[in-house]
Protein backbone atom coordinates (compact mmCIF):
# COMPACT_ATOMS: atom_id res chain seq x y z
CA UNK A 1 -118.00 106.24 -125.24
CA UNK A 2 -120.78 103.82 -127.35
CA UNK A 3 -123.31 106.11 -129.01
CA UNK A 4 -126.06 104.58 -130.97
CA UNK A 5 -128.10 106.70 -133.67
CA UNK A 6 -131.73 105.97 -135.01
CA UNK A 7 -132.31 107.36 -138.48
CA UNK A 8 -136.15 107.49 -140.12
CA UNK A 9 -134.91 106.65 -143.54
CA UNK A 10 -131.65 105.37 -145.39
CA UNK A 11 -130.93 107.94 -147.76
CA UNK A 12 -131.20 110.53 -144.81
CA UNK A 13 -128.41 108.56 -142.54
CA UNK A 14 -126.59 108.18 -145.75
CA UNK A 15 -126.50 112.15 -146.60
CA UNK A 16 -126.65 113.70 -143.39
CA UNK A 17 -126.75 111.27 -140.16
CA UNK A 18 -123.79 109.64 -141.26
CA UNK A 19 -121.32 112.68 -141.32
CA UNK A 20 -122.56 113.01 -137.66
CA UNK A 21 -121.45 109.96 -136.69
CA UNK A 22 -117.96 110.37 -138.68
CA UNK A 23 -117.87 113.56 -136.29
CA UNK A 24 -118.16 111.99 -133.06
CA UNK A 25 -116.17 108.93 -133.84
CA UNK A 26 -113.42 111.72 -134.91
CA UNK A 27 -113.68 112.69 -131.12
CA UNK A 28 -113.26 108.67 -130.19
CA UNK A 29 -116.41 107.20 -129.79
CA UNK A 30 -117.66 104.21 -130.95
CA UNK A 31 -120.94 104.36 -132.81
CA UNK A 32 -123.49 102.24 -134.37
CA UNK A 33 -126.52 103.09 -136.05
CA UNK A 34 -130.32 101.49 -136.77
CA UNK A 35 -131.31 102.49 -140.31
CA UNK A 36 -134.70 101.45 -141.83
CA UNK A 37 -133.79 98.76 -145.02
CA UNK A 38 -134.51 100.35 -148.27
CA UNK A 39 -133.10 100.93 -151.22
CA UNK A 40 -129.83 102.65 -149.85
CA UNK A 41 -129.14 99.78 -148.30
CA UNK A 42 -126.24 99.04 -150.41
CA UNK A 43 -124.51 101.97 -150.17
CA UNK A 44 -124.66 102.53 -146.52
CA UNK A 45 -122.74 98.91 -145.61
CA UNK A 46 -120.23 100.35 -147.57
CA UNK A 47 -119.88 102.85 -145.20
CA UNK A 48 -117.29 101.82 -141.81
CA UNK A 49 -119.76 102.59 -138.83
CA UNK A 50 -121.83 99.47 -137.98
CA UNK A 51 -125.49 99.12 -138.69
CA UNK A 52 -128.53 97.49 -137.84
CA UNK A 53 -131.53 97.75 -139.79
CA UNK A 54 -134.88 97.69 -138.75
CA UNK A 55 -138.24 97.72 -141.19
CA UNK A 56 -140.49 100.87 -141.35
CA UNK A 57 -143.31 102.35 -144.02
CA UNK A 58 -143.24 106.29 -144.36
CA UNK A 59 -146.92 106.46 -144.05
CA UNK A 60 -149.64 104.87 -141.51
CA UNK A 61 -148.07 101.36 -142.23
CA UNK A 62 -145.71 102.17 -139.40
CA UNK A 63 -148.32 101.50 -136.54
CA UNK A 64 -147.89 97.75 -137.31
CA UNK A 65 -143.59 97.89 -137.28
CA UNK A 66 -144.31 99.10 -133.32
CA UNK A 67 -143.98 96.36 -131.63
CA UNK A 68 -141.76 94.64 -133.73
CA UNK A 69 -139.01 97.22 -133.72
CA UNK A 70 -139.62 98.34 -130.17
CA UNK A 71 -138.51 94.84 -129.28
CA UNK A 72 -135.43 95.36 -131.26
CA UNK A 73 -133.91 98.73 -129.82
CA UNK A 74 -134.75 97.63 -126.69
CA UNK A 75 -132.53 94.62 -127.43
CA UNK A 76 -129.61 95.77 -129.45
CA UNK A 77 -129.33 98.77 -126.45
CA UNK A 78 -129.29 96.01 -123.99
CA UNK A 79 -126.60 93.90 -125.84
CA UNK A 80 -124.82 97.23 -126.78
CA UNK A 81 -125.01 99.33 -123.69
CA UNK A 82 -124.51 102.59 -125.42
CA UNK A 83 -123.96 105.32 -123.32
CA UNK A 84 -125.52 108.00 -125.34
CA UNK A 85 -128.55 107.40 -127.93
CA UNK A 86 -129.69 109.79 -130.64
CA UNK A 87 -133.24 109.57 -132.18
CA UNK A 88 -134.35 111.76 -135.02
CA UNK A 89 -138.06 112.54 -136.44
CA UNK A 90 -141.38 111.73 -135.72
CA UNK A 91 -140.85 107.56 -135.60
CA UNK A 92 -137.74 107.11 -134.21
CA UNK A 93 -138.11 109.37 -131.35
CA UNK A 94 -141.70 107.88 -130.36
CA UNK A 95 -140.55 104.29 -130.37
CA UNK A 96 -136.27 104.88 -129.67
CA UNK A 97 -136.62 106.88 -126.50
CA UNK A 98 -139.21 104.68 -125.16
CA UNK A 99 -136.57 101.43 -126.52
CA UNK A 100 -134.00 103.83 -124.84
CA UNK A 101 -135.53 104.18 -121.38
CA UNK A 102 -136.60 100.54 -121.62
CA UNK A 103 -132.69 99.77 -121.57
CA UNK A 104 -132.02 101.94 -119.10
CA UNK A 105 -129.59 104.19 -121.56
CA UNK A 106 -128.76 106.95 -119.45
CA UNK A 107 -128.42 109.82 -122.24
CA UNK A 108 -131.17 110.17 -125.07
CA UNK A 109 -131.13 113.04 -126.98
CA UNK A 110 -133.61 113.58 -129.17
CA UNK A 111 -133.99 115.60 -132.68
CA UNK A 112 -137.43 117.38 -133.54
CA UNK A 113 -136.75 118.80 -137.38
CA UNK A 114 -139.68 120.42 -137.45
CA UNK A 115 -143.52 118.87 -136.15
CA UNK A 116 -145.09 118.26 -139.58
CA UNK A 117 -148.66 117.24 -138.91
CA UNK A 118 -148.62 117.96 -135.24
CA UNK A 119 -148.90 121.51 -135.87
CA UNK A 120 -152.18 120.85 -136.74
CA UNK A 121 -153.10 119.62 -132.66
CA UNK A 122 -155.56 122.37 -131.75
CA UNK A 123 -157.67 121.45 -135.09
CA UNK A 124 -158.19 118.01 -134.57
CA UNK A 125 -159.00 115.85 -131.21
CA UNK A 126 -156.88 112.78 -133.02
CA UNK A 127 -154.18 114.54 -133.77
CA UNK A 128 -154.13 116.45 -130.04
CA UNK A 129 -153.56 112.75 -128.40
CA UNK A 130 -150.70 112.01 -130.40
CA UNK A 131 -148.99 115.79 -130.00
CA UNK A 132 -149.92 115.10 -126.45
CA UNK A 133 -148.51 111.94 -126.47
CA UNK A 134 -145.39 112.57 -128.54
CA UNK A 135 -144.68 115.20 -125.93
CA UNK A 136 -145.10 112.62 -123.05
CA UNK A 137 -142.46 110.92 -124.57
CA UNK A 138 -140.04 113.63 -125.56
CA UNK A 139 -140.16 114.66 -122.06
CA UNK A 140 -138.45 111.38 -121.20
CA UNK A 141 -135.33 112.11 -123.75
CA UNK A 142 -132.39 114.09 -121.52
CA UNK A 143 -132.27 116.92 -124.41
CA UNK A 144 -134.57 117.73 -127.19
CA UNK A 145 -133.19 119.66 -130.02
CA UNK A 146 -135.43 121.94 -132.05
CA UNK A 147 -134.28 123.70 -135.50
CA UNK A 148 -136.07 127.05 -134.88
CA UNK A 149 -137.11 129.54 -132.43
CA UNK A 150 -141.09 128.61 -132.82
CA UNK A 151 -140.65 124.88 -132.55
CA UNK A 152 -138.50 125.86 -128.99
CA UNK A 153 -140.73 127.63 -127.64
CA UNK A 154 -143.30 125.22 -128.34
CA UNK A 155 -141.46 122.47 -126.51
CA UNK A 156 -140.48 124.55 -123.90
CA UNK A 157 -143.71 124.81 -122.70
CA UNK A 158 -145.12 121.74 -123.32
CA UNK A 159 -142.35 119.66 -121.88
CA UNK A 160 -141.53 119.60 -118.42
CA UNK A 161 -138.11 118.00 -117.86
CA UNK A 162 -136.35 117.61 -121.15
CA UNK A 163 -133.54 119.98 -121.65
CA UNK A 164 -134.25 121.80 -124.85
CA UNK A 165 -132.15 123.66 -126.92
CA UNK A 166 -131.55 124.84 -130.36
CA UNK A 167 -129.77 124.38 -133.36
CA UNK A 168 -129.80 126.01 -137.02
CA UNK A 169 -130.47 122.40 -138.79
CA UNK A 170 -129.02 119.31 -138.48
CA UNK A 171 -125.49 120.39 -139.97
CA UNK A 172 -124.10 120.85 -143.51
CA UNK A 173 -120.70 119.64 -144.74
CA UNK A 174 -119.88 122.05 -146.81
CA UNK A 175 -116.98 119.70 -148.79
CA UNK A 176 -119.88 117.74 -149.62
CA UNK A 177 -121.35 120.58 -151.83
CA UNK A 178 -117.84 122.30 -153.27
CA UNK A 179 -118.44 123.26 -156.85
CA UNK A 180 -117.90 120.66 -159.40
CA UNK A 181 -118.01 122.43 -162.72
CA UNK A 182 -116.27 119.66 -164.12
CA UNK A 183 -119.45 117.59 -163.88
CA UNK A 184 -122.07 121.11 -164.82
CA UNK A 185 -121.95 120.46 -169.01
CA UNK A 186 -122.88 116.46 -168.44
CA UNK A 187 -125.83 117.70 -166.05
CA UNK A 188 -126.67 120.59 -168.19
CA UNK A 189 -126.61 117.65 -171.36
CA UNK A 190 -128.52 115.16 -169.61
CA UNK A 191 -131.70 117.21 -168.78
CA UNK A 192 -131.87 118.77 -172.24
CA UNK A 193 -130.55 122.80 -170.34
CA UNK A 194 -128.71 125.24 -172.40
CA UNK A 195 -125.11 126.62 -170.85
CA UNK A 196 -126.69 130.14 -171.98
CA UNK A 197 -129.65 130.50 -169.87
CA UNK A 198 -130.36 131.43 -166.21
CA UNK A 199 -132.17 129.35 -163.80
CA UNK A 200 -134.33 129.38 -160.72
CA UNK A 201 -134.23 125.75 -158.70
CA UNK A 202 -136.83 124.59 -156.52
CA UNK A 203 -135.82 121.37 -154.93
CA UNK A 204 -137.14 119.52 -152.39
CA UNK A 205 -140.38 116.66 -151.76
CA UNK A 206 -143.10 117.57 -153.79
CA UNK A 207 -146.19 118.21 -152.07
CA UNK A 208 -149.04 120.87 -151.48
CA UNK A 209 -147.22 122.45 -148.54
CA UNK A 210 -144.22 123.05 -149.99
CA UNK A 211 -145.48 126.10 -152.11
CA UNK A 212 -145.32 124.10 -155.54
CA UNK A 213 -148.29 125.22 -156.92
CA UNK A 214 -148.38 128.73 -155.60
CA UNK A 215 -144.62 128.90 -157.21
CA UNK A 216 -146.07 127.59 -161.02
CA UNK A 217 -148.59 129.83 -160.93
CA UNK A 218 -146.55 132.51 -160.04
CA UNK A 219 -143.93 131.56 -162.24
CA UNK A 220 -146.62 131.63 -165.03
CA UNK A 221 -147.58 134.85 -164.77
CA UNK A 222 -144.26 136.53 -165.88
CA UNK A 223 -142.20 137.37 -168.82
CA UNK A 224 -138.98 135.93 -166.92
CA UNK A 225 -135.67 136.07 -168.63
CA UNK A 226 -134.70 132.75 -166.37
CA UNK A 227 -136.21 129.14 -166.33
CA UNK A 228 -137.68 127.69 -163.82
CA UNK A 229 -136.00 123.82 -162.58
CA UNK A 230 -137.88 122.03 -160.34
CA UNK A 231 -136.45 118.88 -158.94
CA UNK A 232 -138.22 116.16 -156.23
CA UNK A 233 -140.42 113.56 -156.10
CA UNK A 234 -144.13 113.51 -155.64
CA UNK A 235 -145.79 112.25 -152.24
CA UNK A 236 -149.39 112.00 -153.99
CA UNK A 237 -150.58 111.39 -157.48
CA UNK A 238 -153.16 113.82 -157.42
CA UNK A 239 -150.60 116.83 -156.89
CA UNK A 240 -148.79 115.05 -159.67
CA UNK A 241 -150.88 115.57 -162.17
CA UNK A 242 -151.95 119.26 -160.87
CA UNK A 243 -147.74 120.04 -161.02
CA UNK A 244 -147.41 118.53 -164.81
CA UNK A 245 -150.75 119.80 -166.18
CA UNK A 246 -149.36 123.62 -164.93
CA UNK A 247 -146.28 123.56 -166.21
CA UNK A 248 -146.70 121.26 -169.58
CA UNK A 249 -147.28 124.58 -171.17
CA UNK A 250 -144.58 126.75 -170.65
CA UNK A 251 -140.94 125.90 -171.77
CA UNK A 252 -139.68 127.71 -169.47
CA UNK A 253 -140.18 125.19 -166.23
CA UNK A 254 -138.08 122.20 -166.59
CA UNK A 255 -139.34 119.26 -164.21
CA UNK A 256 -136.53 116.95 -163.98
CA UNK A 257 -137.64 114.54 -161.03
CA UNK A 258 -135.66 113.20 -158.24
CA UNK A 259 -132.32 114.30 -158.26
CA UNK A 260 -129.59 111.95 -156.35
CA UNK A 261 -126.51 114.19 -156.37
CA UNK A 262 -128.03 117.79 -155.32
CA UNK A 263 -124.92 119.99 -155.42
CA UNK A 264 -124.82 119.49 -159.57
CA UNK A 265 -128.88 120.68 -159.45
CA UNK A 266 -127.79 123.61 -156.91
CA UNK A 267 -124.99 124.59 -159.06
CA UNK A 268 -126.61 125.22 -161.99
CA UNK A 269 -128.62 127.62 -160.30
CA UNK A 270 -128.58 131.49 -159.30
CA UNK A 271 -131.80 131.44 -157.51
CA UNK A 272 -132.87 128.83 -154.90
CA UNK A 273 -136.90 128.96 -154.63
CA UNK A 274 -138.95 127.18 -151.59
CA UNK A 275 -141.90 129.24 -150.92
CA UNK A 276 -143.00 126.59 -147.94
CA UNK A 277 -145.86 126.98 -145.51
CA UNK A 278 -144.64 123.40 -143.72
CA UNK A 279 -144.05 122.75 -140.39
CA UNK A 280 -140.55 122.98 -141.07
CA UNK A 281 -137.34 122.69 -139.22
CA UNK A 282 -134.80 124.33 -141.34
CA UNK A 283 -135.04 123.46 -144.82
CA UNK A 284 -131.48 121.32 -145.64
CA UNK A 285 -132.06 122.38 -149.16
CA UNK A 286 -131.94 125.49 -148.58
CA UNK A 287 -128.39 125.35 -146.04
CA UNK A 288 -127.19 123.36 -149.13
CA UNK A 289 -127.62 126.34 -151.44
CA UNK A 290 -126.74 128.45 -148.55
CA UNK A 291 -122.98 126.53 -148.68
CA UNK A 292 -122.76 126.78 -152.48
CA UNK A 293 -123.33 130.43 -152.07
CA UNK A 294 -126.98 130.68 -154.09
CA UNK A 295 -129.23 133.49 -153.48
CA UNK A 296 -132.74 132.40 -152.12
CA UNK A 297 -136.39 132.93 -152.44
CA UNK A 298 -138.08 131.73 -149.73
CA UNK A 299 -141.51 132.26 -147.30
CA UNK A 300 -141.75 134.71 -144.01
CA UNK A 301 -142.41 131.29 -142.51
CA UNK A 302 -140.57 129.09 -139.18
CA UNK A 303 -137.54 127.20 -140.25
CA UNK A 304 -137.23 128.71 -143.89
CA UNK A 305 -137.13 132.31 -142.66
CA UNK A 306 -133.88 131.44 -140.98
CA UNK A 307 -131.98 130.75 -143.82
CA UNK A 308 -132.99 134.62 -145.60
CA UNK A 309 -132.30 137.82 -144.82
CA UNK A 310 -134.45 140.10 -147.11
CA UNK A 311 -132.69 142.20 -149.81
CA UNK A 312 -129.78 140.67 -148.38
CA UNK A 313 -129.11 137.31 -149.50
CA UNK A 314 -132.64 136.87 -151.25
CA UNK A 315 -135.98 137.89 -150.86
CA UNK A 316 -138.87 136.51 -148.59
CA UNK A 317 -142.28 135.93 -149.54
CA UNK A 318 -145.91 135.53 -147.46
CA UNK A 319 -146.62 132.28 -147.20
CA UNK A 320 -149.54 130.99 -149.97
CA UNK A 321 -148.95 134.55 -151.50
CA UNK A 322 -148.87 134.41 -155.64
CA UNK A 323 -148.94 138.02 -155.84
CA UNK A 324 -145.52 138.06 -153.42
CA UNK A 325 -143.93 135.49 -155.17
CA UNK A 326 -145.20 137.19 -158.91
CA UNK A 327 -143.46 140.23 -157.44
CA UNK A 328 -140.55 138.46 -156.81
CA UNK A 329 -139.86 137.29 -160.01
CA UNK A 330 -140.16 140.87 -161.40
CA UNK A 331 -137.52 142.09 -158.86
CA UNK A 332 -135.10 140.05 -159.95
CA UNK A 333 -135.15 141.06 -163.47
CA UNK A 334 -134.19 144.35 -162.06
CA UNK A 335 -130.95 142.92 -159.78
CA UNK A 336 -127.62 144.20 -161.16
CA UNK A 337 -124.98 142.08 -161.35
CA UNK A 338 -123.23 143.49 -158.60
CA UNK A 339 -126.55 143.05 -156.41
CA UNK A 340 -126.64 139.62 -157.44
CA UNK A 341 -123.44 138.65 -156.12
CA UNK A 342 -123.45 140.71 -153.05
CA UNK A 343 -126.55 138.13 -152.60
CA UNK A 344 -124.17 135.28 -153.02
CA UNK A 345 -121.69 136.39 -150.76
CA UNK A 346 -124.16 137.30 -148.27
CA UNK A 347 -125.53 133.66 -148.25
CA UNK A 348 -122.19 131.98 -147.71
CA UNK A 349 -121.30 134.10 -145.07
CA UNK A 350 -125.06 132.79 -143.08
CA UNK A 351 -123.94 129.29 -143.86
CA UNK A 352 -120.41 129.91 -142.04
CA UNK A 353 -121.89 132.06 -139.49
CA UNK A 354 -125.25 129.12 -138.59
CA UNK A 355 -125.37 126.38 -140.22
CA UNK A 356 -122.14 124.68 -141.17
CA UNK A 357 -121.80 121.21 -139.53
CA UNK A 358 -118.51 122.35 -137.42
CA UNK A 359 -120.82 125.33 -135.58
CA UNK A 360 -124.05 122.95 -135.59
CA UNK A 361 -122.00 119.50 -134.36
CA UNK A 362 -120.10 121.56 -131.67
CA UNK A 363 -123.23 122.83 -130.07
CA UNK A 364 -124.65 119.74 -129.56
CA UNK A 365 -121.47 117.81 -128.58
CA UNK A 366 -120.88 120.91 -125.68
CA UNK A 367 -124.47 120.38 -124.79
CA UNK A 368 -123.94 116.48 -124.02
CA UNK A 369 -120.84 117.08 -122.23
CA UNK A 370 -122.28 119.92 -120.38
CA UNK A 371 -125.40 117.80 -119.05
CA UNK A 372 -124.42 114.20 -119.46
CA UNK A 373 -125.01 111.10 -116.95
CA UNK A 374 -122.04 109.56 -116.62
């Protein structure tokens, strides 16, 4: 069969969407891919699958790339007659399963990873049209795929004749994230860390939302015999400076910015921190540090919740809760060694159980077969 794939953003398709595609060309399709052009650009026509590229601004810029790259799914799926389409996020659902219907593609399947800002629809009149329109369009996809048990039932009810169903993230390939000590003392060298202490990570996009104050604060509070690491980029100046102006006091919290190869950040880790009140899906940083076996600290919250099982492979926290996360930190001064690892083991054994690609990939693939048009 011809599958095509619509990513929201290169380094995503490059990380992640790819190693989908490299698993259903393994089972003999032939694939092809729209990626928005930015910087990973260069590194993705490296890669073997073939790929158009499209433009696209990750903020309200898109509204004037509708038209523009509507015209060009719709095209490329004419010229391409794929039988199958994928569509992930926000954008490239709205605009690929409309291109996708327009082309009369008889299989779209479409990924919601997490609803961000839409969860805010019964606030806001603005925001209700466009959940109520995102939903009018979803319902024209053959299956939707949510990445926890809050986002399906919200689309169960809301859409009408979709097939939904769920899956614990988008899949992990966990040779991607095998340890690489060999690589640890040149990581550990570059951002200034000493081989001798313990650390806490917190990686992921840096914004309000994702618990990064709450965490500093927190973190501030204690007498902690680890440091703190906190790695990402920052969506908003003003949080920026709020973030910096925290932690510019205490040695303890290391910010080392955007971090392109993740598994040397994880590694260097025993703790994994998110303490997220997003509309998530499923965190992928925390499956990564699920795969690498790292114990986790994250909220009571959809989507992160999945990935912890309290006083089992971590601890979880209320959402927005200081005092929670303060009392955290304290517990973990008190973890034995043998506690510790039992925490470790436990986490690999969720990441082989839910969210490895092989158990992730195979669900969907046995979906498609199972409902497919053609």
């Amino acid at each position: 069969m011809k599958i095509g794939l619509i990513a929201h953003y290169g380094e995503d398709y490059y990380k992640s969407r790819h190693d989908f595609v490299s698993y259903l060309e393994e089972k003999g399709n032939k694939c092809f891919a729209f990626v928005p052009e930015d910087d990973y650009k260069v590194k993705i026509d490296k890669l073997t699958s073939d790929v158009f590229y499209y433009k696209y601004s990750r903020n309200w810029k898109f509204v004037f790339s509708l038209i523009s790259v509507f015209k060009l799914f719709t095209r490329k799926f004419k010229e391409e007659q794929p039988e199958i389409v994928f569509t992930y996020k926000f954008f490239p659902n709205l605009v690929g399963i409309l291109a996708a219907k327009s082309a009369q593609v008889p299989n779209i399947i479409a990924t919601i990873a997490g609803i961000g800002f839409l969860e805010n629809y019964r606030k806001n009149p603005f925001i209700w049209f466009v959940f109520k329109l995102y939903m009018i369009v979803l319902d024209k996809a053959n299956i939707v795929i949510a990445q926890n048990k809050e986002d399906l039932n919200l689309l169960k009810k809301n859409l009408q004749k979709a097939k939904v169903i769920m899956t614990h993230g988008s899949g992990v390939n966990a040779v991607n994230f095998v340890n690489k000590n060999d690589f640890l003392d040149d990581f550990l060298m570059k951002n200034n860390l000493s081989k001798e202490k313990k650390y806490i990570g917190f990686c992921s996009r840096i914004v309000k939302e994702k618990g990064i104050i709450e965490l500093v604060k927190a973190f501030n509070s204690v007498d902690s015999s680890y440091d703190l690491l906190i790695a990402g980029w920052f969506d908003e100046t003003k949080i920026e400076v709020a973030v910096l102006n925290l932690i510019k006091g205490n040695p303890k919290i290391h910010y080392l910015g955007y971090q392109e190869n993740v598994s040397e950040f994880l590694e260097v880790t025993e703790f994994i921190v998110l303490p997220s009140y997003y509309p998530e899906g499923v965190p992928r940083s925390l499956i990564e540090a699920l795969s690498l076996s790292k114990a986790i600290i994250t909220t009571d919250h959809k989507g992160c919740k999945e990935t912890c099982i309290d006083n089992l492979n971590g601890f979880l926290v209320r959402p927005k809760s200081i005092e929670d996360l303060k009392n955290t930190f304290l517990k973990i001064e008190e973890l034995s060694d043998v506690k510790l690892n039992s925490f470790k083991e436990n986490s690999l054994k969720l990441f082989l159980e839910k969210f490895d690609r092989e158990i992730v990939y195979k669900t969907i693939w046995e979906s498609i077969l199972s409902y497919r048009k053609f």
